[in-house]
Protein backbone atom coordinates (compact mmCIF):
# COMPACT_ATOMS: atom_id res chain seq x y z
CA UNK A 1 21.65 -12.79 32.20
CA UNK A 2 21.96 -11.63 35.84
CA UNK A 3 21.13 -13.04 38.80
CA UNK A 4 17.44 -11.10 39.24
CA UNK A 5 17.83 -9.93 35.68
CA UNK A 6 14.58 -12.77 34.40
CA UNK A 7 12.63 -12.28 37.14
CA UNK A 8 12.86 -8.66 36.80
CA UNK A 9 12.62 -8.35 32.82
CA UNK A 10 9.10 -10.44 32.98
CA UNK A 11 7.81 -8.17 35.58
CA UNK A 12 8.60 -4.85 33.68
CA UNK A 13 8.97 -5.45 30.32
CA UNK A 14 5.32 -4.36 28.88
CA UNK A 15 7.08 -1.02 30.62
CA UNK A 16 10.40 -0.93 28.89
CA UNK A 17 9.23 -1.32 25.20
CA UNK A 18 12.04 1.08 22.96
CA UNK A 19 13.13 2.92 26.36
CA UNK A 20 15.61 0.47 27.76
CA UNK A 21 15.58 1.04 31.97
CA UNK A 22 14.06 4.77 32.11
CA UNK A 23 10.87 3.50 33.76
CA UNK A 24 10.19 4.68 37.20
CA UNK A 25 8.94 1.79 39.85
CA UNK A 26 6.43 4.10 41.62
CA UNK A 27 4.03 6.97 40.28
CA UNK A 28 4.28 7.50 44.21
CA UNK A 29 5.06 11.22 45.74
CA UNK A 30 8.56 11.16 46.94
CA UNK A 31 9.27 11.18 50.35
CA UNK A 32 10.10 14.37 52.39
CA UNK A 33 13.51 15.23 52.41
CA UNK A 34 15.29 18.11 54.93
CA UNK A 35 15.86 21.37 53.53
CA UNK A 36 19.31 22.69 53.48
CA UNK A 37 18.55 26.83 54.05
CA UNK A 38 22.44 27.83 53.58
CA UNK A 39 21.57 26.74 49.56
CA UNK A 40 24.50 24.72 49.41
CA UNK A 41 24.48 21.52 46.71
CA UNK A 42 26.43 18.89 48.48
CA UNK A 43 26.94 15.37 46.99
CA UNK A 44 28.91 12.12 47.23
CA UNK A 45 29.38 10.53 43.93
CA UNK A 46 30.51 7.66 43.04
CA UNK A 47 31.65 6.28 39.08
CA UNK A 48 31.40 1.83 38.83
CA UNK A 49 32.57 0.06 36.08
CA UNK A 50 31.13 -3.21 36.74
CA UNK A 51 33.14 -5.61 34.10
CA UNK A 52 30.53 -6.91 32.01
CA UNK A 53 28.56 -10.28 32.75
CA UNK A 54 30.48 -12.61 30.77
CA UNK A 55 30.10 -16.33 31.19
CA UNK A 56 33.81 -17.37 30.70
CA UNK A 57 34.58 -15.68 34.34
CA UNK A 58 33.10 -18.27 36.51
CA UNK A 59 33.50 -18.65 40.92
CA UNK A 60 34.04 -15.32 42.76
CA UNK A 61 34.34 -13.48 39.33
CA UNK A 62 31.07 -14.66 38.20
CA UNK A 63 28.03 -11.62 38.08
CA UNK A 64 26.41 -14.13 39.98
CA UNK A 65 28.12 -13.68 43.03
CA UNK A 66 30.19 -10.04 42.39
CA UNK A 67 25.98 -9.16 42.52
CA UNK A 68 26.09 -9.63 46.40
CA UNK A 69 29.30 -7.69 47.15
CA UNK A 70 28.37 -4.98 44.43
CA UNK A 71 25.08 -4.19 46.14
CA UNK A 72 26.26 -4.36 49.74
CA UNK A 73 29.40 -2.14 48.35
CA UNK A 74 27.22 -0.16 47.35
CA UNK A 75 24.86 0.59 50.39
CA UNK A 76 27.89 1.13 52.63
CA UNK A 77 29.09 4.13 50.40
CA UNK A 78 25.74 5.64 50.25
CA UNK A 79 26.28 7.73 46.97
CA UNK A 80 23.75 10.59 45.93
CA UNK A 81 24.49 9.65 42.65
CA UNK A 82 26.42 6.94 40.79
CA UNK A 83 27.71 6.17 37.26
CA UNK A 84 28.02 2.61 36.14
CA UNK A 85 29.71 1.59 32.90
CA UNK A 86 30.21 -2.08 31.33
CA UNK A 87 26.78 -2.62 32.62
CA UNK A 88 24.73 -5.58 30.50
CA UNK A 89 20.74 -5.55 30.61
CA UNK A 90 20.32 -8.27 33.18
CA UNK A 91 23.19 -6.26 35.82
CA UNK A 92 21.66 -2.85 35.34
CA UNK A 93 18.18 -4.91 36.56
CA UNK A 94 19.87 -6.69 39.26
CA UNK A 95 21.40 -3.42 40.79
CA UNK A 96 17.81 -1.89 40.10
CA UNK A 97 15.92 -4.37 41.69
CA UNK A 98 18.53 -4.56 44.86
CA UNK A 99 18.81 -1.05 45.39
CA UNK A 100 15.13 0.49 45.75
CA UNK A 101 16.16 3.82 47.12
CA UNK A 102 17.80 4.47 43.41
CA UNK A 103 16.04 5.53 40.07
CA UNK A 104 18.19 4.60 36.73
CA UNK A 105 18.13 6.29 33.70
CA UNK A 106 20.31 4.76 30.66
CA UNK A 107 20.06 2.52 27.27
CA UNK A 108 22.05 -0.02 25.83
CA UNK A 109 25.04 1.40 23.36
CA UNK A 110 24.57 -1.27 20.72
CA UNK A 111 21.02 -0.12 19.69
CA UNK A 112 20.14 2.45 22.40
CA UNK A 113 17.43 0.39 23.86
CA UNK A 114 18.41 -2.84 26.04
CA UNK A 115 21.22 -4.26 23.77
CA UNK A 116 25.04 -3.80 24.62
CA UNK A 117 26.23 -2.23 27.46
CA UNK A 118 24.97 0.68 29.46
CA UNK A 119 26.84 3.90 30.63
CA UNK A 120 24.16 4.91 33.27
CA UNK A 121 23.38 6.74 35.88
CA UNK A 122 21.29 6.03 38.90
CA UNK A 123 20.51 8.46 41.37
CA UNK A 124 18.28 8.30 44.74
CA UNK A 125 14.85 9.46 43.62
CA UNK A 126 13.86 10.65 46.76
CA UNK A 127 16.11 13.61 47.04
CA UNK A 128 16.47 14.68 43.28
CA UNK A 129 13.81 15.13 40.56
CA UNK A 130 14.51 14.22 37.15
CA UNK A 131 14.02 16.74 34.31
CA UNK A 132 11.46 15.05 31.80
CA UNK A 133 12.84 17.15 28.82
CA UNK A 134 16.96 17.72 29.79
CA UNK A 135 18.36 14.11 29.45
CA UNK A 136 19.61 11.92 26.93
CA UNK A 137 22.37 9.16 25.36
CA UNK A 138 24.78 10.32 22.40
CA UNK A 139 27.18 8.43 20.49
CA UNK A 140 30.49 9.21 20.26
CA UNK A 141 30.81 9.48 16.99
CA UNK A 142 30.26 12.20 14.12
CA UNK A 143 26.78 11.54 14.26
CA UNK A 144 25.97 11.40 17.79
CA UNK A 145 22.16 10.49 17.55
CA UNK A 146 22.42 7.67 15.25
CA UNK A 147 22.39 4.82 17.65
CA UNK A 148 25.06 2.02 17.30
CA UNK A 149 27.41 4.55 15.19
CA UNK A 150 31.16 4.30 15.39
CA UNK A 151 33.55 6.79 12.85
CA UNK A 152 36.47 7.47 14.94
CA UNK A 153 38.24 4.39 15.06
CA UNK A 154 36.78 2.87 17.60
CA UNK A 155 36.15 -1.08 16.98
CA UNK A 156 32.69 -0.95 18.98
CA UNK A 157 30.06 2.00 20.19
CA UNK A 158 30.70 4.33 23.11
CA UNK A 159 27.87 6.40 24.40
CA UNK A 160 27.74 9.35 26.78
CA UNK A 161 24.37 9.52 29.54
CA UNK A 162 23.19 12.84 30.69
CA UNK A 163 20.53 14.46 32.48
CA UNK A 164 19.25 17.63 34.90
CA UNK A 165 18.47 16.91 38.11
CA UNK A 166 16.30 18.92 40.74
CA UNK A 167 17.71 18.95 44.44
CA UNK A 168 14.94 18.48 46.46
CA UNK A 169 16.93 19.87 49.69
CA UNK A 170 17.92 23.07 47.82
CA UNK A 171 16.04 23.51 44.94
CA UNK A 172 19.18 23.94 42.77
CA UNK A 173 19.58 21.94 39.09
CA UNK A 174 22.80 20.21 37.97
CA UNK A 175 23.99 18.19 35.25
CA UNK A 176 24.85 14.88 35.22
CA UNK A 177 27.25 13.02 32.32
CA UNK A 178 28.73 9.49 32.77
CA UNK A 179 30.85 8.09 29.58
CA UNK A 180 33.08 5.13 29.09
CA UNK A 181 35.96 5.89 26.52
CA UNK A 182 37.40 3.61 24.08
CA UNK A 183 39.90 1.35 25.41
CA UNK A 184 42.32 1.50 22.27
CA UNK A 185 42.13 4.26 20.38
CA UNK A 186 43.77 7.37 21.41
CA UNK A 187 42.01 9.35 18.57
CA UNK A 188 38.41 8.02 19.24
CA UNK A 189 38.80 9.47 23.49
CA UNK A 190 40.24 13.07 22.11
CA UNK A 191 36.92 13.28 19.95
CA UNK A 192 35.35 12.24 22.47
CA UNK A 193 36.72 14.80 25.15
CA UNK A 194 35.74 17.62 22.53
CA UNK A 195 32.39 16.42 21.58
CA UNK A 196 31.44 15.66 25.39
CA UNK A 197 32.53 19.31 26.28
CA UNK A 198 30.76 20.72 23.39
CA UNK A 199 27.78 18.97 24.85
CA UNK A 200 28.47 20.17 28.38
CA UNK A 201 28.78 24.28 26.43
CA UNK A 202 25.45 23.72 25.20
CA UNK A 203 23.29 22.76 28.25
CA UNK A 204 20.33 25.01 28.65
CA UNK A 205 21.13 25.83 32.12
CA UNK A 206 24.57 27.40 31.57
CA UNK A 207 24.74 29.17 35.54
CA UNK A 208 24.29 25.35 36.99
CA UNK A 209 26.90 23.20 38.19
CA UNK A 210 28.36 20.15 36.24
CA UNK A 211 29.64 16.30 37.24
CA UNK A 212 31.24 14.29 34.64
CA UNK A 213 31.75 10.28 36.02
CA UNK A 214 32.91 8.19 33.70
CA UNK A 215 35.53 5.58 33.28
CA UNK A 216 37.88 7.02 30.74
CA UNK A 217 40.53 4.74 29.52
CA UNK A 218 42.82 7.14 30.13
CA UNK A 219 45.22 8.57 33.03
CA UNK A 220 45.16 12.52 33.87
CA UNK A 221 47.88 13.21 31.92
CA UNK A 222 46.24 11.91 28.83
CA UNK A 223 45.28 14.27 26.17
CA UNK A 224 41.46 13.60 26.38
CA UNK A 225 42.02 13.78 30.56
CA UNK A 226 44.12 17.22 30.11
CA UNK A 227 41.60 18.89 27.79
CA UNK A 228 38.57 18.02 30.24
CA UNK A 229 40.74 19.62 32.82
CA UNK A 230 41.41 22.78 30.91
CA UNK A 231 44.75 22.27 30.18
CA UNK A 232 45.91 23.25 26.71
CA UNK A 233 47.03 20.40 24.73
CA UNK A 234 47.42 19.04 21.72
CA UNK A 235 44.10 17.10 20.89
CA UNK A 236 42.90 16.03 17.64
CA UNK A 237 44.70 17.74 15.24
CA UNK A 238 45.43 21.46 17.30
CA UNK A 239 46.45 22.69 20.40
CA UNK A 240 43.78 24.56 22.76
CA UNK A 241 42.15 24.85 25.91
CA UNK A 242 38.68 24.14 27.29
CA UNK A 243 38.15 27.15 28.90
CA UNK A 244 35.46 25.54 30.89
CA UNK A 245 37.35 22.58 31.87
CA UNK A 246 36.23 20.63 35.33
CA UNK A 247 38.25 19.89 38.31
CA UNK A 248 39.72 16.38 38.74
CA UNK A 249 38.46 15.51 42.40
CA UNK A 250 40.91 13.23 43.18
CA UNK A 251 43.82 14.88 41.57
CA UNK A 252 43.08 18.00 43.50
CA UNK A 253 43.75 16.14 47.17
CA UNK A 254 46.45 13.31 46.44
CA UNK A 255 48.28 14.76 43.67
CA UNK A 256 51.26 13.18 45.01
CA UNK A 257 49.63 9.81 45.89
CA UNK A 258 51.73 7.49 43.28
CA UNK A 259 49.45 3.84 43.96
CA UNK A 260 46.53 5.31 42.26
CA UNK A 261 45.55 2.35 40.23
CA UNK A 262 41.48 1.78 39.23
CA UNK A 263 41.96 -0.65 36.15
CA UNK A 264 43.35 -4.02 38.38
CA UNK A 265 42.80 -6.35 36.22
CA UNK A 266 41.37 -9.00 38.96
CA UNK A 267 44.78 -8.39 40.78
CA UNK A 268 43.08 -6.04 43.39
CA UNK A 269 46.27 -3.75 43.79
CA UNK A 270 46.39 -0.04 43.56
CA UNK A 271 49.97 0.09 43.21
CA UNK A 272 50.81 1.74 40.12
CA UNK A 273 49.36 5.07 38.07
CA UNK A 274 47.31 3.25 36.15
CA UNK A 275 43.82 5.43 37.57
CA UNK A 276 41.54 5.36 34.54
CA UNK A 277 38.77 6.12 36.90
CA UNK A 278 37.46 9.84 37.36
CA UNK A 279 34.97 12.28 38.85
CA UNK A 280 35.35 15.72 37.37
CA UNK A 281 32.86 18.47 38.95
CA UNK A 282 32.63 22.28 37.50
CA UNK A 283 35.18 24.65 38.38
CA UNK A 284 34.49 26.94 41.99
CA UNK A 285 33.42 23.31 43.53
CA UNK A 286 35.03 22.44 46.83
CA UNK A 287 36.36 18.83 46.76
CA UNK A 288 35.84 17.35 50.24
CA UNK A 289 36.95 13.99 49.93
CA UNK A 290 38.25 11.74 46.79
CA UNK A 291 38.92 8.23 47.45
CA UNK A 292 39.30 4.57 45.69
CA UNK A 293 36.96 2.12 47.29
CA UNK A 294 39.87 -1.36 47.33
CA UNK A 295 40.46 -4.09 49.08
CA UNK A 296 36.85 -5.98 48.89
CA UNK A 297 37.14 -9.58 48.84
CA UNK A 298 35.52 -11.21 46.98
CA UNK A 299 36.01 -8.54 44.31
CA UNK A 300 33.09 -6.74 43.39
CA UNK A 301 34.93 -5.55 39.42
CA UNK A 302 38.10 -5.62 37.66
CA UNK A 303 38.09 -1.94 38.63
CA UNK A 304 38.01 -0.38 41.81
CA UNK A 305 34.58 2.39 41.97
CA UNK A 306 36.08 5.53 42.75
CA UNK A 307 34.25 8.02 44.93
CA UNK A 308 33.83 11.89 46.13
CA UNK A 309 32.21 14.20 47.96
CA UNK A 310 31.71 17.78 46.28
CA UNK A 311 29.98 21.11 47.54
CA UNK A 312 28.51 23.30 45.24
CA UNK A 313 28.40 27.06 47.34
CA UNK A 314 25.08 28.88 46.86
């Protein structure tokens, strides 16, 4: 359990019942935020696998303190929006509780309520409005509603968070997806890539823009990272193209950047390829910046959070 995470639990839980963290803090009107008149959608995103809470990692690698550095990590990036993955119960409520400028929406994988961890997304509730009726968690599996379910291989549940938000300073809706990929199985993340585009195809809004956060398991010239690119590959059984694919945000500036590592493994290096890490944004954005957050000490994750900064023209 995290650091807050009892504290915090006791003070909401009449609120949570069967909807894991999707409660707001405040039926409060949100604060006034500046109008942007040219119409254009700018944000700065960030994706966070957190490594689970997990009692055997004790000192500096303990939740207990990686809480502290997470937080004030956090605050100094200032995202619009950020995915976390690996995220328990108790660490989703201890980011929740720290960071009061942020609304989360996201369930547990094991049981889509608190149990197992969350792929979620918070974003700053001030500047964006949540659609009440275009968000939700699937499985990735071959029967992505069934909570818990797992068909491709894949030794435990992955899940998939989306939702529509409102830009306050525009007006403008976009779509939000964070995922976490299995770490194994090559054919579980090329279902996976297919199913989550599918998913992306069928959103209501089809003229609104797209981010997809996430920490994949997978370099960019992965199968599953290719097809999400719109490359034409060889995925699952037969070769094709996603003819909607997204733009890799940090491919598209430091394509030649070779120490590009995001999975460190506590050795807080990026030397290496081994960028499992991504922020893909709809095609036509403009990428203005694309960076991995290293260095911290203590470390805040066993991954570095990667970050970037897209415009979305009127």
């Amino acid at each position: 359990m995290g650091f807050f995470g009892w504290l915090w639990i006791w003070a909401v839980i009449g609120f949570l019942g069967n909807a894991g963290c999707q409660r707001g803090r405040s039926l409060g009107v949100a604060k006034a935020v500046p109008v942007r008149e040219d119409g254009v959608l700018e944000l700065q995103l960030m994706s966070f696998n957190v490594r689970y809470e997990n009692s055997a990692e004790l000192g500096d690698r303990s939740w207990h303190q990686r809480v502290i550095g997470s937080v004030g990590m956090i605050q100094k990036e200032r995202p619009n929006i950020f995915g976390v993955q690996e995220a328990m119960h108790g660490q989703v409520a201890d980011l929740w509780a720290s960071l009061t400028e942020y609304e989360f929406y996201g369930v547990g994988r094991d049981d889509g309520k608190i149990n197992g961890e969350y792929s979620g997304i918070f974003y700053q509730q001030d500047r964006f409005q949540s659609s009440l009726t275009e968000k939700g968690v699937f499985w990735l599996s071959d029967t992505p509603e069934i909570p818990g379910s797992r068909t491709w291989g894949n030794e435990i549940p992955r899940i998939a968070t989306w939702m529509r938000l409102v830009d306050r300073m525009t007006g403008r809706g976009f779509y939000v997806f964070n995922t976490h990929l299995d770490h194994k199985n090559q054919a579980s993340r090329e279902k996976a890539a297919l199913l989550i585009a599918q998913r992306i195809d069928g959103r209501k809004h089809q003229n609104e823009p797209v981010i997809l956060l996430g920490d994949f398991n997978a370099t960019e010239s992965n199968a599953a990272m290719a097809y999400l690119t719109g490359k034409k590959v060889s995925i699952a059984g037969k070769t094709t193209a996603w003819p909607n694919g997204l733009t890799d945000s940090y491919q598209s500036l430091h394509a030649k950047e070779k120490n590009r590592r995001t999975l460190h493994f506590w050795g807080n290096s990026r030397e290496g390829l081994l960028k499992v890490d991504h922020i893909l944004a709809s095609k036509g954005a403009e990428i203005v910046s694309s960076e991995i957050v290293s260095g911290d000490k203590p470390m805040v994750s066993d991954h570095f959070p990667v970050t970037a900064r897209v415009r979305f023209s009127r």
